[in-house]
Protein backbone atom coordinates (compact mmCIF):
# COMPACT_ATOMS: atom_id res chain seq x y z
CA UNK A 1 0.00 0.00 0.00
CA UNK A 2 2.31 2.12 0.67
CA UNK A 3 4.83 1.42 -2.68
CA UNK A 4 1.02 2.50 -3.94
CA UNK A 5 0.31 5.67 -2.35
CA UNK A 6 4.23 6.91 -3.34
CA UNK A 7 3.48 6.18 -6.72
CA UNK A 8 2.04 9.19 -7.14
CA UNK A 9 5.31 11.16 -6.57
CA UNK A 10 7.77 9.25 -8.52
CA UNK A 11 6.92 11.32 -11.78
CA UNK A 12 8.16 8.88 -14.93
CA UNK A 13 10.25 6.59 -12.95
CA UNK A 14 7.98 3.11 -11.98
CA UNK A 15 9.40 0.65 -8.98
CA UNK A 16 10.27 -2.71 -10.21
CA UNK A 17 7.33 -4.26 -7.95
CA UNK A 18 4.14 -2.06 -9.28
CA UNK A 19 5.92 -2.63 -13.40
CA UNK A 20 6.09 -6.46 -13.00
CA UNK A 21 2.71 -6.82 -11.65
CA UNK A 22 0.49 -9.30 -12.97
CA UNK A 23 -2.99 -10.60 -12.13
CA UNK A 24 -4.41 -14.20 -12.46
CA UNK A 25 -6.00 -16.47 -10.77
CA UNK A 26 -5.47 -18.15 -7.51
CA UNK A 27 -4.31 -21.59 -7.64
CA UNK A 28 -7.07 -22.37 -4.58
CA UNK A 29 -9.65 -21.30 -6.47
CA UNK A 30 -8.53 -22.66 -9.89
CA UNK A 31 -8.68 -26.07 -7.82
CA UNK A 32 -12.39 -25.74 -6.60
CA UNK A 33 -13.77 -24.05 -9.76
CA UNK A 34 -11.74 -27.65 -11.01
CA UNK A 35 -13.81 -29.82 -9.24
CA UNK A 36 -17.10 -27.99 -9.41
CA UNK A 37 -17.17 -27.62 -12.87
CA UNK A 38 -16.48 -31.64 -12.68
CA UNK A 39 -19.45 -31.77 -10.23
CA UNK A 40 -21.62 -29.69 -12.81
CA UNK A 41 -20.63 -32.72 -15.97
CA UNK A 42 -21.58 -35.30 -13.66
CA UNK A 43 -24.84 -33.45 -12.34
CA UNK A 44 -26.91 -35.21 -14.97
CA UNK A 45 -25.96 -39.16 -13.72
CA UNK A 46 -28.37 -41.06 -11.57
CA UNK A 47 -25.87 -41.48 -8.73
CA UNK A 48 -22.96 -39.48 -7.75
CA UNK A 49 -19.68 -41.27 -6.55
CA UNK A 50 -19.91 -38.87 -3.45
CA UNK A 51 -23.18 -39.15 -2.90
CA UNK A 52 -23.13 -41.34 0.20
CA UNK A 53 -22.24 -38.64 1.85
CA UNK A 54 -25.39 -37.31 1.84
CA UNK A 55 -26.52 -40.60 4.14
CA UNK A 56 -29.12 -41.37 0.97
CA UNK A 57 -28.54 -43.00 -2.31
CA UNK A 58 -32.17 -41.43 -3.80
CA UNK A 59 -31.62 -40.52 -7.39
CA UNK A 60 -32.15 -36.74 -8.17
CA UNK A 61 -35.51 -37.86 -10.25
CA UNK A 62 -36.81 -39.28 -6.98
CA UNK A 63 -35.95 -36.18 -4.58
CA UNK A 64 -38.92 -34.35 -5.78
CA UNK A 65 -42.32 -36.40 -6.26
CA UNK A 66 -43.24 -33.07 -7.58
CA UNK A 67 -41.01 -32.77 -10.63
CA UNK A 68 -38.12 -30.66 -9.21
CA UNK A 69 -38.51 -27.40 -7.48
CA UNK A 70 -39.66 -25.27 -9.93
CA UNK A 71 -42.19 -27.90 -11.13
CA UNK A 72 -43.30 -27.85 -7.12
CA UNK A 73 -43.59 -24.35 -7.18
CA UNK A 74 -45.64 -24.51 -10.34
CA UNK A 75 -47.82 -26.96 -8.82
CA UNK A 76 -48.31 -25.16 -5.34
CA UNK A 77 -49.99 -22.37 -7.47
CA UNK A 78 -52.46 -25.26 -9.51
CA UNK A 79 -53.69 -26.75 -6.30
CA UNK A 80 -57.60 -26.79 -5.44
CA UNK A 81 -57.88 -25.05 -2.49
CA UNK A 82 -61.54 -24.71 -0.05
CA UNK A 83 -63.57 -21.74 -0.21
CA UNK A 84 -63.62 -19.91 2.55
CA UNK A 85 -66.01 -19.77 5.05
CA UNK A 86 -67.47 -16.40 5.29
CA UNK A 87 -67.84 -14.81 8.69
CA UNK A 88 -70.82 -14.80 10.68
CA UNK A 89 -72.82 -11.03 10.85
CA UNK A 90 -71.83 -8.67 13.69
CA UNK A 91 -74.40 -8.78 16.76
CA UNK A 92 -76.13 -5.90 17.71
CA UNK A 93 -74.28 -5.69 21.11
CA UNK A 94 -70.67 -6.74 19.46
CA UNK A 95 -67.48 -5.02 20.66
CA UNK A 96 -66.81 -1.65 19.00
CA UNK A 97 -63.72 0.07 19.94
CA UNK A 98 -63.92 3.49 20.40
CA UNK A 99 -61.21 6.42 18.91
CA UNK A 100 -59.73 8.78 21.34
CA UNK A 101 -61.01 11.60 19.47
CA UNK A 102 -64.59 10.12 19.08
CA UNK A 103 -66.59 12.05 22.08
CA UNK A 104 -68.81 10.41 24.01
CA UNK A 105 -72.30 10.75 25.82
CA UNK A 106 -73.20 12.29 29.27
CA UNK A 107 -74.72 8.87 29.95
CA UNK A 108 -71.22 6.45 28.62
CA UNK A 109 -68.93 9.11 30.30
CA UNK A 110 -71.44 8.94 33.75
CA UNK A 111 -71.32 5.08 33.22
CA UNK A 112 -67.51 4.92 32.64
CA UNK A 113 -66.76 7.40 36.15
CA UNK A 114 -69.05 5.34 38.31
CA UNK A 115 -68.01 1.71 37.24
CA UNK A 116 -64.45 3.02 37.61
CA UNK A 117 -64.95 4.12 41.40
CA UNK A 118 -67.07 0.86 41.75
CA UNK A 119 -64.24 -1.07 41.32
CA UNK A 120 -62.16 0.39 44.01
CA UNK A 121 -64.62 -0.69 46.80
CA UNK A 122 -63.72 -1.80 49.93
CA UNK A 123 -64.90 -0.92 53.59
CA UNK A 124 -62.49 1.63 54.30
CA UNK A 125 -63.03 3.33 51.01
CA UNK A 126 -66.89 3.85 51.02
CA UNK A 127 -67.05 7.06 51.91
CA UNK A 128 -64.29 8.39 49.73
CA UNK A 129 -66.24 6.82 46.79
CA UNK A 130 -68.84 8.34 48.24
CA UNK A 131 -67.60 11.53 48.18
CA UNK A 132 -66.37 11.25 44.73
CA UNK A 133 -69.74 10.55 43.38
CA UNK A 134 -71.27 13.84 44.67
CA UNK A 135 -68.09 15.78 43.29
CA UNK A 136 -67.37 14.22 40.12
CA UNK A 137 -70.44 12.50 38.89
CA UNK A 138 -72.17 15.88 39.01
CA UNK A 139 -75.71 14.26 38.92
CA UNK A 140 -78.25 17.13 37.29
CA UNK A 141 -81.30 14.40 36.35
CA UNK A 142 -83.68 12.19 37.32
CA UNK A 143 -81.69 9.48 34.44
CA UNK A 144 -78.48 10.16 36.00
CA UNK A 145 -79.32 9.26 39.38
CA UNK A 146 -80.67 6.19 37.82
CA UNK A 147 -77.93 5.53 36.45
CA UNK A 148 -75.68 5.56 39.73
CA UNK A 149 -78.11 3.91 41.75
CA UNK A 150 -78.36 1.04 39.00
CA UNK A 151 -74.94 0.82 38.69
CA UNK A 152 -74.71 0.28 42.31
CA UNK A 153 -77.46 -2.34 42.83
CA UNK A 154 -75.89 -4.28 39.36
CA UNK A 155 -72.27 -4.53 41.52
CA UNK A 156 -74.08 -5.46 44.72
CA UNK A 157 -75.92 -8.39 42.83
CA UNK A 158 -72.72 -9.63 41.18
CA UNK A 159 -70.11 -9.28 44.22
CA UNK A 160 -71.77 -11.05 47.32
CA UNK A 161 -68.81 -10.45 49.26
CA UNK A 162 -68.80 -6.93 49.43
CA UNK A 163 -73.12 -6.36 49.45
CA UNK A 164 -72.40 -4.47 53.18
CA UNK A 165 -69.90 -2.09 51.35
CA UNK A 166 -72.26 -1.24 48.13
CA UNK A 167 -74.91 -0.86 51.25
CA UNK A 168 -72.79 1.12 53.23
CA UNK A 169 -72.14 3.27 49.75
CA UNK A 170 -76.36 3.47 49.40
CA UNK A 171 -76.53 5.34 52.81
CA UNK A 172 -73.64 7.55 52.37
CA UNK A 173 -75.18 8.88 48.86
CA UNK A 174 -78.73 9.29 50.25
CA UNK A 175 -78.00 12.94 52.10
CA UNK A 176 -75.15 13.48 49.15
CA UNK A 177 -77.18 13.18 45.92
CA UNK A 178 -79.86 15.94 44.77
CA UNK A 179 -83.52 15.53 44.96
CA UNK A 180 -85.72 16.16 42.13
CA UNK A 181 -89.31 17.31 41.24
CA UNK A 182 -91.29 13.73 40.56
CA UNK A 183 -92.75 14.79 36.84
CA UNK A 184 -95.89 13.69 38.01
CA UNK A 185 -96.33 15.58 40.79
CA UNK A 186 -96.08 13.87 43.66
CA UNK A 187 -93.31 12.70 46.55
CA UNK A 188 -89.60 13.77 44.90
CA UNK A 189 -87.54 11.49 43.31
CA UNK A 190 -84.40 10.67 45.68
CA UNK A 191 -81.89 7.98 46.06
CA UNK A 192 -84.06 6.10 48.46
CA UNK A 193 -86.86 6.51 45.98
CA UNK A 194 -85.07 5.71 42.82
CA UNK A 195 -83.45 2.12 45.08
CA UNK A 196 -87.07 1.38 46.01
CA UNK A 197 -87.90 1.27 42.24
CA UNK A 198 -84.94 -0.85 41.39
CA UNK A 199 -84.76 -3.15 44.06
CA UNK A 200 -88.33 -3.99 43.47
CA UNK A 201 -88.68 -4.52 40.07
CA UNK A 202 -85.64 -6.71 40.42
CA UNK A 203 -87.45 -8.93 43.47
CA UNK A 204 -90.91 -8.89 41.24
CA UNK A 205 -88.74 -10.06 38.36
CA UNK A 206 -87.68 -13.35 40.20
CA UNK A 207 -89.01 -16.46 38.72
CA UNK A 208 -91.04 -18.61 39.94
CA UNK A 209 -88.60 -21.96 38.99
CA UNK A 210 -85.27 -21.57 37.85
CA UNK A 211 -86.12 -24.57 34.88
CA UNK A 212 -84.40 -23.84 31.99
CA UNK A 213 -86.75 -21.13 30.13
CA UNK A 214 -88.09 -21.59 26.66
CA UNK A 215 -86.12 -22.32 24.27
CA UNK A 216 -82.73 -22.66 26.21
CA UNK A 217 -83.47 -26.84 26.27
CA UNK A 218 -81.92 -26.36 22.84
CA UNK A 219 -79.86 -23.93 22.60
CA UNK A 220 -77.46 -25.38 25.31
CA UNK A 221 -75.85 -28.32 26.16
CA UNK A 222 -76.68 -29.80 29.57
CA UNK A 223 -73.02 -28.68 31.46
CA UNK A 224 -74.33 -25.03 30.54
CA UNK A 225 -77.81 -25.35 31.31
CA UNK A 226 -76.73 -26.03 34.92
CA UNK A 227 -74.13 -23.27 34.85
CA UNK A 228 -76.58 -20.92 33.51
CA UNK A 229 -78.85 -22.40 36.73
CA UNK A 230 -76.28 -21.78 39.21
CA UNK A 231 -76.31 -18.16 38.22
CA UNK A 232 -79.34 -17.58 37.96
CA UNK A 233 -79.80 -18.58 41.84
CA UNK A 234 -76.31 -17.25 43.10
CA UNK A 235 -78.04 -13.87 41.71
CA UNK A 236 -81.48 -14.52 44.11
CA UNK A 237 -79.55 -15.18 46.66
CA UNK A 238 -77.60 -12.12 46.29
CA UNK A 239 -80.35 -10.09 46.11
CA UNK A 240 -81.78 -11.51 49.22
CA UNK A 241 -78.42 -10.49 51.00
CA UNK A 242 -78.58 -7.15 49.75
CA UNK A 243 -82.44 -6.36 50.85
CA UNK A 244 -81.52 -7.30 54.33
CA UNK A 245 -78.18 -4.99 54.10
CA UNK A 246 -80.89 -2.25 52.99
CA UNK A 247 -82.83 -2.97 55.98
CA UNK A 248 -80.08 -2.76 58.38
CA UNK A 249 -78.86 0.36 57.09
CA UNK A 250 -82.97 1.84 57.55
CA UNK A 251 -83.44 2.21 53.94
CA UNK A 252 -86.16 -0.46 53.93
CA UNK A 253 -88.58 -0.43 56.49
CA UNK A 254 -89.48 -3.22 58.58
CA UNK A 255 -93.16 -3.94 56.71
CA UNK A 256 -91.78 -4.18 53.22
CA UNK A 257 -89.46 -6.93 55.12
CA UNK A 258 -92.20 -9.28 56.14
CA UNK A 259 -94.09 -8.06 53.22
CA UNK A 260 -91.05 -10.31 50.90
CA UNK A 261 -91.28 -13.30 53.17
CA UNK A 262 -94.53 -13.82 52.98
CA UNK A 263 -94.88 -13.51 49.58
CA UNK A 264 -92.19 -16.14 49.20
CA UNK A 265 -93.34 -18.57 51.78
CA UNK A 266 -96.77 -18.32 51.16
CA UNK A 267 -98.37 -17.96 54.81
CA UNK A 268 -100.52 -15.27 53.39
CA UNK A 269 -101.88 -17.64 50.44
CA UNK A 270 -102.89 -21.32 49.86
CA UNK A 271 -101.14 -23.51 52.88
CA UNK A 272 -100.75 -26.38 51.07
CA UNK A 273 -98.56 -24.91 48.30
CA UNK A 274 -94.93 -26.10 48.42
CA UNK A 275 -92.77 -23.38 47.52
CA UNK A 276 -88.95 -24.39 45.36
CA UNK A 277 -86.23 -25.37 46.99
CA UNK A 278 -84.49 -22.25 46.06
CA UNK A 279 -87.26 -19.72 47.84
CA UNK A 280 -86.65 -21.47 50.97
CA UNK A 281 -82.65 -21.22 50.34
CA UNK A 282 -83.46 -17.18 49.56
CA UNK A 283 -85.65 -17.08 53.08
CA UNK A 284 -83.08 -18.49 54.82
CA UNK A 285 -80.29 -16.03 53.65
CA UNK A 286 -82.48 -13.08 54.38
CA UNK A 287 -83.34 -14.53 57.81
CA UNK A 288 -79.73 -14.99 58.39
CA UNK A 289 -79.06 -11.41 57.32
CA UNK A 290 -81.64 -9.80 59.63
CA UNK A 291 -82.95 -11.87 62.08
CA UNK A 292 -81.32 -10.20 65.13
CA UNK A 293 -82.75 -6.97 64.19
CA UNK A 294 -86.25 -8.15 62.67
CA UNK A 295 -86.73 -9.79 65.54
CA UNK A 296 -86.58 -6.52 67.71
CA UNK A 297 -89.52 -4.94 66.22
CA UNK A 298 -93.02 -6.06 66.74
CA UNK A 299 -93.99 -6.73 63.46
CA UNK A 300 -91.09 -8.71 62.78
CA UNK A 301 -91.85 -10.80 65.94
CA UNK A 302 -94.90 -11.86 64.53
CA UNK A 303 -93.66 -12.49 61.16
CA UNK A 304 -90.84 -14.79 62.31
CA UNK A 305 -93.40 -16.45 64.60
CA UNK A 306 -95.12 -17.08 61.02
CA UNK A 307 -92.32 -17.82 59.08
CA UNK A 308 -90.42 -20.23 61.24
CA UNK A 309 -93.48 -22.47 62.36
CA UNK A 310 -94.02 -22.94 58.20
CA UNK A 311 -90.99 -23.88 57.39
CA UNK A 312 -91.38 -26.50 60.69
CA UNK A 313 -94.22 -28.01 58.64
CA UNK A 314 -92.61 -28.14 55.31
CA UNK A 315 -89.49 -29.35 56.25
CA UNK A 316 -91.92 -32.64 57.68
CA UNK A 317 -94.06 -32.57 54.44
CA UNK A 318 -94.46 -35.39 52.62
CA UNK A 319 -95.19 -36.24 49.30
CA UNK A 320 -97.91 -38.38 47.61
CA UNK A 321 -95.32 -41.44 47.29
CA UNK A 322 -94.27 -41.02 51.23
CA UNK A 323 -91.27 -39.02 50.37
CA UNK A 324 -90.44 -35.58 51.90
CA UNK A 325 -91.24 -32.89 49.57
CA UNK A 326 -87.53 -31.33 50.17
CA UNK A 327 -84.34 -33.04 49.85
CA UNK A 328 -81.73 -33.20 52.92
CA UNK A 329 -79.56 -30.15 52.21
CA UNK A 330 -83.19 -27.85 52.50
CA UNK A 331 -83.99 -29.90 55.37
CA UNK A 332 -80.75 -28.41 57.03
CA UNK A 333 -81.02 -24.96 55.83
CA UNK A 334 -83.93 -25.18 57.97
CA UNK A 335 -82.99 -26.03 60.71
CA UNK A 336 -80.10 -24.07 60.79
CA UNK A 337 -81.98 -20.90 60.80
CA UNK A 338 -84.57 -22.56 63.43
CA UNK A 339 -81.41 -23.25 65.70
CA UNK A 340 -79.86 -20.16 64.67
CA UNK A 341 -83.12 -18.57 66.30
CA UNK A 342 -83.14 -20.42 69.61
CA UNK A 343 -79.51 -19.35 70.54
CA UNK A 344 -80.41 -15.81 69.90
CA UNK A 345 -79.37 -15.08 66.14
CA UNK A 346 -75.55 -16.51 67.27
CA UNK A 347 -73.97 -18.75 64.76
CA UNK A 348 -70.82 -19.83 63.35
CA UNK A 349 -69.57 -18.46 60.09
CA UNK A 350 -67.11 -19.88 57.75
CA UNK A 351 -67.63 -17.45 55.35
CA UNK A 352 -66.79 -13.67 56.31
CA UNK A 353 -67.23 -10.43 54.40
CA UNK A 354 -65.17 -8.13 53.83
CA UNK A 355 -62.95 -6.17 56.12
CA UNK A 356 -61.54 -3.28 57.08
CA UNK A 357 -57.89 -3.72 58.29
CA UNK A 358 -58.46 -2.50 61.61
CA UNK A 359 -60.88 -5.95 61.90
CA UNK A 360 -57.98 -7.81 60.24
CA UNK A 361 -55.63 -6.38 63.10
CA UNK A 362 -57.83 -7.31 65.84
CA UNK A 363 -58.36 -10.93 64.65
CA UNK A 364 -55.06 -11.46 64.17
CA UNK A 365 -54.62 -10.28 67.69
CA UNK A 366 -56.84 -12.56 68.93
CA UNK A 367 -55.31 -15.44 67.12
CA UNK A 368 -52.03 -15.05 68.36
CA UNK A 369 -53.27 -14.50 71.81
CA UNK A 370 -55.20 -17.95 71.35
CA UNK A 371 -51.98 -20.00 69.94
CA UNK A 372 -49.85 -18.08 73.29
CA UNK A 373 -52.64 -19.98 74.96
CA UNK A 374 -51.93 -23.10 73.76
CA UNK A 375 -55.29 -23.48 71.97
CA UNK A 376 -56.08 -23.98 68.20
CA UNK A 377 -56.98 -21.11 65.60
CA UNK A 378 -60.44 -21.03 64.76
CA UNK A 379 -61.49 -21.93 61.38
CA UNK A 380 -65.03 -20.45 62.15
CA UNK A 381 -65.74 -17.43 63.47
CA UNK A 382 -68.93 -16.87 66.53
CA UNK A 383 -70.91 -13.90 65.05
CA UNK A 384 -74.44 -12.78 65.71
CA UNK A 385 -76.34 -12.33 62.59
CA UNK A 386 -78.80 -9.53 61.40
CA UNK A 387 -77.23 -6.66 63.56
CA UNK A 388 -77.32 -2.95 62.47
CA UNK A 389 -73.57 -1.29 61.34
CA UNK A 390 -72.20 -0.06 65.00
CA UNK A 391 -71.54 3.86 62.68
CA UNK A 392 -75.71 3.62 62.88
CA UNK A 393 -76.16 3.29 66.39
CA UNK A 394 -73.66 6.25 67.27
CA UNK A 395 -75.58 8.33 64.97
CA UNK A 396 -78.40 10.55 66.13
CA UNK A 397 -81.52 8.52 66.09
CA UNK A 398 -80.10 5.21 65.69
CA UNK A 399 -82.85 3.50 67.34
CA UNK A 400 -86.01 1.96 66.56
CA UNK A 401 -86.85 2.41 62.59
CA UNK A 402 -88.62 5.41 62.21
CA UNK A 403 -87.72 7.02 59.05
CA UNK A 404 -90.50 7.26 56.67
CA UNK A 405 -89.16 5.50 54.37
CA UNK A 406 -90.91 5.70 50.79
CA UNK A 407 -93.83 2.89 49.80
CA UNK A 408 -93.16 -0.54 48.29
CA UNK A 409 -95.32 0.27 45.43
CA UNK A 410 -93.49 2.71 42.90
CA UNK A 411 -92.52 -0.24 40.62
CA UNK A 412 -95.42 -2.40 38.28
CA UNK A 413 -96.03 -5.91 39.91
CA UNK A 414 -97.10 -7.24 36.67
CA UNK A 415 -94.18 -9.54 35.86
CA UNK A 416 -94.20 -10.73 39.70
CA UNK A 417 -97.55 -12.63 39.07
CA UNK A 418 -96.99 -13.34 35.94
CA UNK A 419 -95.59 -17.08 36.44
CA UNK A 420 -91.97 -15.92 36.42
């Protein structure tokens, strides 16, 4: 390189080295283009002399069933191929993403703020959520506070753990929330109205069997049918679990109570009806929800004094064919509430609610202070059932229910009787 780069300064004179340069080809590659081009006179022959090498003696006619590669490609591109199956049409509810830029309606952006804050519920959060409701939701109609209070009820059917937090969240919002002029004249619409309506078209909607409905028998195969059953019950129970939060927390009164259970049981119609298995499950979760309390007021005295010596004679009934009317598992229900009764609403729970970590603290006080002891943690837990939230009894007028709370009779009872 550098004889190369000096070049340039030698004027006429040329070194010996640059003037007897001469180019030609390497003898390496001479060699190989030697034996390839001997490769490329034998390519036509059946088998090669090397071709062991390749672990197969195939001939090159029999590498390609298809006629060589290009004749493959050729035929890749003559092949029959199915139709395709066209797609099936677009629902009327199917998913539609929405742009950033594409605005939305009061109603979706009210919908999006309050399932957002939903989420976040817990027992120490209620009345944060609370809070942000009134400030953020900025409810100005009677659709709006629909909206919220349907919202609410929707989570509270769906979420059975947390029912005393979307209860607790009801209260809070019921002093929070505006009132507004009923458009026909009468009481105002406000949240304990607008829960009334929703609470009771949802308990006049409950059917009257949970057999598949019309239809379904076909539509589904039997492992869904019974998931689809299990739902739909999980949900009645639910529902029964929230009432009796409402009625803790005074936003039902104590007649609309015994009003439910006997229109489930029956005591105030024909005797000798036998009601499903799944109305006595929903009379015993409501019991179990509000018995301590129910049972403080004189109506409810008389309506558990109803209720309880019913379910003593169905839980004996027996069929035409001599066998009880109810299976074993009802049969304990039953009694467990009837028990539950005796020792003063006091029973054993396996399944807690939610907590607020101050409640986690003290159990886990209590545990340790049980294994110093020497004795065993409890799986169970001793609770008494159907009290009122302690926050309501340290309030002014925490005592006997006396709020006039608004009538059971806002909402149509049409599909109620009509055999759903």
């Amino acid at each position: 390189r550098a004889n190369l780069l000096a070049y340039a300064t030698f004027g006429d004179s040329v070194p010996e080295e640059i003037e007897t340069l001469v180019a030609r080809e390497h003898e390496m590659e001479a060699a190989e283009g030697g034996r390839s081009g001997g490769r490329s006179e034998r390519s036509g022959t059946d088998a090669p002399a090397d071709r062991s090498l390749f672990g197969t003696r195939m001939s090159r006619s029999n590498t390609d069933s298809r006629g060589g590669r290009a004749g493959g490609r050729n035929q890749d591109r003559d092949l029959v191929r199915a139709p395709r199956v066209a797609l099936p049409p677009k629902s009327a509810n199917a998913y539609q993403p929405k742009r950033s830029d594409e605005a939305l309606s009061r109603d979706e952006q009210l919908r999006r703020l309050i399932k957002g804050l939903l989420n976040k519920i817990c027992p120490e959060k209620v009345q944060t959520i609370a809070n942000k409701i009134k400030d953020e939701a900025e409810v100005a109609t009677i659709q709006e506070l629909e909206i919220v209070i349907g919202l609410i009820i929707e989570k509270a059917l769906t979420e059975k753990q947390y029912s005393d937090s979307y209860a607790d969240l009801v209260y809070h919002l019921k002093d929070q929330l505006p009132e507004f002029p009923s458009p026909d004249g009468r009481k105002k619409i406000t949240v304990k109205s607008a829960l009334l309506n929703v609470v009771q078209t949802e308990f006049e909607s409950m059917p009257r069997t949970l057999a598949p409905e019309p239809g379904e028998a076909e539509q589904f195969d039997p492992a869904e049918l019974e998931m689809r059953t299990m739902k739909r019950k999980q949900r009645l129970l639910n529902t029964m679990r929230f009432i009796g939060n409402l009625f803790l927390r005074k936003l039902l009164q104590g007649t609309i109570i015994t009003m439910i259970i006997q229109d489930l049981i029956g005591t105030s119609r024909d005797v000798d009806a036998v009601p499903e298995e799944y109305v006595i499950e929903c009379i015993c979760e409501l019991l179990n929800s509000i018995g301590h309390t129910l049972e403080s007021m004189p109506v409810g005295q008389e309506c558990l004094q109803q209720v309880c010596g019913r379910m003593r004679d169905l839980r004996t009934r027996k069929g035409a064919d001599g066998k009880a009317v109810y299976r074993g598992w009802i049969h304990n229900k039953i009694q467990d509430v009837l028990e539950t009764r005796q020792a003063g609403w006091v029973k054993r729970s396996f399944n807690p609610m939610a907590k607020t970590k101050e409640e986690v603290r003290i159990e886990q006080e209590r545990d340790l202070k049980a294994q110093e002891a020497g004795k065993d943690k409890a799986v169970a837990e001793t609770v008494q059932v159907g009290v009122r939230p302690a926050y309501l009894t340290r309030e002014a007028g925490g005592g006997p229910d006396t709020q006039g709370a608004e009538a059971w009779q806002e909402a149509t009872r049409g599909r109620r009787n009509s055999g759903r």
